[in-house]
Protein backbone atom coordinates (compact mmCIF):
# COMPACT_ATOMS: atom_id res chain seq x y z
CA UNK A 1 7.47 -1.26 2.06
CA UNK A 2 5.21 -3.17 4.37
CA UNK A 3 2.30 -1.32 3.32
CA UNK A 4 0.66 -0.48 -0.07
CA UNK A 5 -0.82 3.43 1.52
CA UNK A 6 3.09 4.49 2.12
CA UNK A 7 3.94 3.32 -1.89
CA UNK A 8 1.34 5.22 -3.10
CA UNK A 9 2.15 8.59 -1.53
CA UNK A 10 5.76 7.83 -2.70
CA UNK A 11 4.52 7.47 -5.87
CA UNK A 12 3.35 10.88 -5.99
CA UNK A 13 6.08 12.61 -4.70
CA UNK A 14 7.82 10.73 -7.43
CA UNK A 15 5.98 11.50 -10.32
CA UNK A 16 6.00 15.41 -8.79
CA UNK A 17 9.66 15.18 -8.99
CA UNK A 18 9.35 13.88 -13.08
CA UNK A 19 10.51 10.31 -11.76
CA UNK A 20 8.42 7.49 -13.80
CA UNK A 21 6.97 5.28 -11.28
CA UNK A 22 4.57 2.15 -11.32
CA UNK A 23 3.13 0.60 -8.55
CA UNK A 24 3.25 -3.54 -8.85
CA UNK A 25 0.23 -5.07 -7.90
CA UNK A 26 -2.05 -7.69 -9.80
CA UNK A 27 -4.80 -5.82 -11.58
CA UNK A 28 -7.49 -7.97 -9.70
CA UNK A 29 -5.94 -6.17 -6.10
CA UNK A 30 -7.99 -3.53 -7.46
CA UNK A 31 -11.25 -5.04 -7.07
CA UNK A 32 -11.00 -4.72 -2.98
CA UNK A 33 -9.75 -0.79 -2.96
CA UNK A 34 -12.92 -0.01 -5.23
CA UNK A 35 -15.48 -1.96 -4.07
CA UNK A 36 -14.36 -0.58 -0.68
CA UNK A 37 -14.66 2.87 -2.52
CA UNK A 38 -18.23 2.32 -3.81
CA UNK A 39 -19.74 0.47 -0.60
CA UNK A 40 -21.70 3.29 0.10
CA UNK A 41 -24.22 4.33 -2.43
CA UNK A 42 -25.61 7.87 -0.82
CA UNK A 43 -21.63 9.18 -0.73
CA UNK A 44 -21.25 11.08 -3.95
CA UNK A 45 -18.03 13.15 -3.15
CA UNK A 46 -14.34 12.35 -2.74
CA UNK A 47 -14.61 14.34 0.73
CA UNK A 48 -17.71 12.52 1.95
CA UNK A 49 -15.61 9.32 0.79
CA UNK A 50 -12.97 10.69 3.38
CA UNK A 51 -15.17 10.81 6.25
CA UNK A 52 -16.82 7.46 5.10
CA UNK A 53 -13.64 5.90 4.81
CA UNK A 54 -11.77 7.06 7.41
CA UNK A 55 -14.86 6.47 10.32
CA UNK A 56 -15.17 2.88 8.70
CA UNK A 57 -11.35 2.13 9.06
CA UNK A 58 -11.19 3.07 13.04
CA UNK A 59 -14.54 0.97 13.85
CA UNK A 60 -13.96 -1.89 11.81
CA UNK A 61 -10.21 -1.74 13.06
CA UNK A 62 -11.18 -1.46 16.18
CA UNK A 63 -13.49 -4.15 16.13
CA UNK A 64 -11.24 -7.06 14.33
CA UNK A 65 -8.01 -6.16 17.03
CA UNK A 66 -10.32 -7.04 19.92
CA UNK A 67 -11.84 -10.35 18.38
CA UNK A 68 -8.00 -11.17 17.76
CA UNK A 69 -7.74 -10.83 14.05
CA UNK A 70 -4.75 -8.21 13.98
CA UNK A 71 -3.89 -9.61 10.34
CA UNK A 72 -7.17 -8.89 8.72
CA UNK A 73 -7.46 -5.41 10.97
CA UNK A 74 -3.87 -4.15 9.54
CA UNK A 75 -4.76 -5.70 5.68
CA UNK A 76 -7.96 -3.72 6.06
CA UNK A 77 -6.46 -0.65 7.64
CA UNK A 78 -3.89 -0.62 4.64
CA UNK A 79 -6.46 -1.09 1.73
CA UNK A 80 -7.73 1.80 3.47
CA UNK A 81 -5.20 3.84 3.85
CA UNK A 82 -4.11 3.00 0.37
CA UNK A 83 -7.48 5.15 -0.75
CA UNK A 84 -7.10 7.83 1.58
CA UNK A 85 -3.48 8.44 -0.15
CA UNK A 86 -4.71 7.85 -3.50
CA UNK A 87 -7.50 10.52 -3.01
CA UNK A 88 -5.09 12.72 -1.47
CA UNK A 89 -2.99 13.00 -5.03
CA UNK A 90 -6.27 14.15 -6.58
CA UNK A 91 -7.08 17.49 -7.50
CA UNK A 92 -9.84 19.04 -5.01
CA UNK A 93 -12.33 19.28 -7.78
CA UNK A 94 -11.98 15.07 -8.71
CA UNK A 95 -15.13 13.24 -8.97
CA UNK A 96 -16.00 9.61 -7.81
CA UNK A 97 -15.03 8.33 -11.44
CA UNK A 98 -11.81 9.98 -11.69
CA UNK A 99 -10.78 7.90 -8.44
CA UNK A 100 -11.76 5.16 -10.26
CA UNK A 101 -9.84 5.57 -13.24
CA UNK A 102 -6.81 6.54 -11.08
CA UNK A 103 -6.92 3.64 -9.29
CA UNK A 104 -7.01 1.34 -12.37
CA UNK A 105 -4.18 3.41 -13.85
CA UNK A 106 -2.14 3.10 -10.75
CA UNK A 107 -1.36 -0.71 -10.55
CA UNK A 108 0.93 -2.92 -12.62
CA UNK A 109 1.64 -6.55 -13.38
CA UNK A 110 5.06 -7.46 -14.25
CA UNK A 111 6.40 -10.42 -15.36
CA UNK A 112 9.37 -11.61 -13.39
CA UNK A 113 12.69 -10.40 -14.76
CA UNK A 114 10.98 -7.61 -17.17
CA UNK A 115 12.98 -4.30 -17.07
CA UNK A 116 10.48 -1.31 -16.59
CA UNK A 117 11.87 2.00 -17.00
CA UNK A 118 10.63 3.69 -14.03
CA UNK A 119 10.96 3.14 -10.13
CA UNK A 120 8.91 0.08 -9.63
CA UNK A 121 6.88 0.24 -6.08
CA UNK A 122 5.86 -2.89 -4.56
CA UNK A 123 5.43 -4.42 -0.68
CA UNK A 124 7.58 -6.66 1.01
CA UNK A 125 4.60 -9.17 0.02
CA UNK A 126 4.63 -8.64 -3.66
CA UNK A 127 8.21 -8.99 -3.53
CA UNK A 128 8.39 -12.56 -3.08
CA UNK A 129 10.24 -14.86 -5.27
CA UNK A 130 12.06 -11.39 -7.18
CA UNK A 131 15.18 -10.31 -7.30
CA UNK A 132 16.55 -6.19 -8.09
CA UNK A 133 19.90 -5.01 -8.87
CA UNK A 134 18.85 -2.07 -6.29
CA UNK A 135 16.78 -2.57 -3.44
CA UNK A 136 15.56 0.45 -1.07
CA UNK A 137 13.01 -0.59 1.78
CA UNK A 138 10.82 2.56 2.14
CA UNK A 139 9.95 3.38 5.78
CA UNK A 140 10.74 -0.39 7.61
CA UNK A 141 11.42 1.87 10.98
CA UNK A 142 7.35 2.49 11.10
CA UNK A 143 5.94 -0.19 9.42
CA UNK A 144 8.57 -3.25 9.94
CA UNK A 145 7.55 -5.26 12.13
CA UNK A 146 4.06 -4.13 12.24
CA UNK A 147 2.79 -2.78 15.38
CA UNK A 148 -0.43 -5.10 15.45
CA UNK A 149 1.93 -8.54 15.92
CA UNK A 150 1.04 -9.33 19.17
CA UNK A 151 1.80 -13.30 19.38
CA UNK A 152 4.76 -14.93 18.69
CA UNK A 153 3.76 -16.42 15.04
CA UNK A 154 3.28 -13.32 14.52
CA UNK A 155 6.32 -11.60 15.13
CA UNK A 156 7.66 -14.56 13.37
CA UNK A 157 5.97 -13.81 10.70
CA UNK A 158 6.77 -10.08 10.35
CA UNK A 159 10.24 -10.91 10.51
CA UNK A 160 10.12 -13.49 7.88
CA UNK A 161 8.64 -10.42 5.70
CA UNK A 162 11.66 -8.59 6.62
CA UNK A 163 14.31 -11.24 5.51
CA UNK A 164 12.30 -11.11 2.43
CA UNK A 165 12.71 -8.11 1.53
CA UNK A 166 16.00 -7.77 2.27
CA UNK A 167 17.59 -10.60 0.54
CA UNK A 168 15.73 -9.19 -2.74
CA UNK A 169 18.53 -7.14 -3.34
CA UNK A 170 21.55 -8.77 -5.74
CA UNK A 171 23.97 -5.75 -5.45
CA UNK A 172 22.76 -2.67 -3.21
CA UNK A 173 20.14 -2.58 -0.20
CA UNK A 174 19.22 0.76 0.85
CA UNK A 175 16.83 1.40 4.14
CA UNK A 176 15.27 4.61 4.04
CA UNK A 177 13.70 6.31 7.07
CA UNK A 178 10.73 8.03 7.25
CA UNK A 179 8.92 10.08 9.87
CA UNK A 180 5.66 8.99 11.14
């Protein structure tokens, strides 16, 4: 995918359905989803977090589109987006540590070529330089190209991300819709 927020509520329907997953990331892309999770110091509830999280997204959004930075607006709407799914796998009882655990549990580093035995999750991004037997792009009808490339370099750009991701695959290449 595009995005990490779509991977992670894959993830979770995967697990639900007793399908090992992993999401690849480096384990210092955590640092950004939890200090974004612990900005706020007088929040001390997941659904407080929600509200926090989700007013702070729109503004800030909102804010980087009209001074022109649509990259930094869409990496910032996905880290938190990425949260809000994350939180939404929790049970409705989970505390501000549990999210924190979760999220360090949630992300992998693979070394190229290593054979994991469960679905491995990763973005077009992350991608780069790797090569699967079976590829399946999750959801490149909604977030491929991305709505926020306005200029040409930018559509260039999303459609570079696209031909990356689909020459990853060595044998099969799947695109799955999704519904908005």
């Amino acid at each position: 995918c595009r995005n990490t927020a779509p991977l992670v509520a894959l993830f979770y329907k995967l697990l639900k359905a007793g399908i090992p997953a992993k999401i690849e990331g480096r384990k210092d892309e955590m640092g950004p989803l939890l200090r974004l999770a612990f900005r706020w110091k007088r929040v001390d509830s997941l659904g407080a977090l929600v509200d926090r999280l989700t007013a702070f997204r729109d503004d800030q959004t909102a804010m980087l589109v009209a001074a022109g930075k649509v990259g930094q607006a869409e990496a910032l709407a996905d880290r938190v987006d990425t949260l809000l799914a994350i939180i939404e796998g929790m049970a409705p009882d989970a505390s501000l540590d549990d999210l924190k655990q979760r999220v360090e549990s949630m992300f992998v580093d693979t070394k190229t070529g290593e054979r994991l035995p469960v679905v491995a999750l990763m973005t077009a991004h992350r991608s780069k330089g790797r090569e699967f037997r079976r590829v399946f792009i999750w959801g490149a009808n909604i977030f491929m190209p991305s709505r926020r490339a306005e200029t040409a370099e930018q559509v260039a750009q999303e459609d570079n991300l696209i031909y990356v991701a689909i020459t990853r695959a060595l044998e099969t290449l799947v695109w799955v819709r999704v519904q908005s």
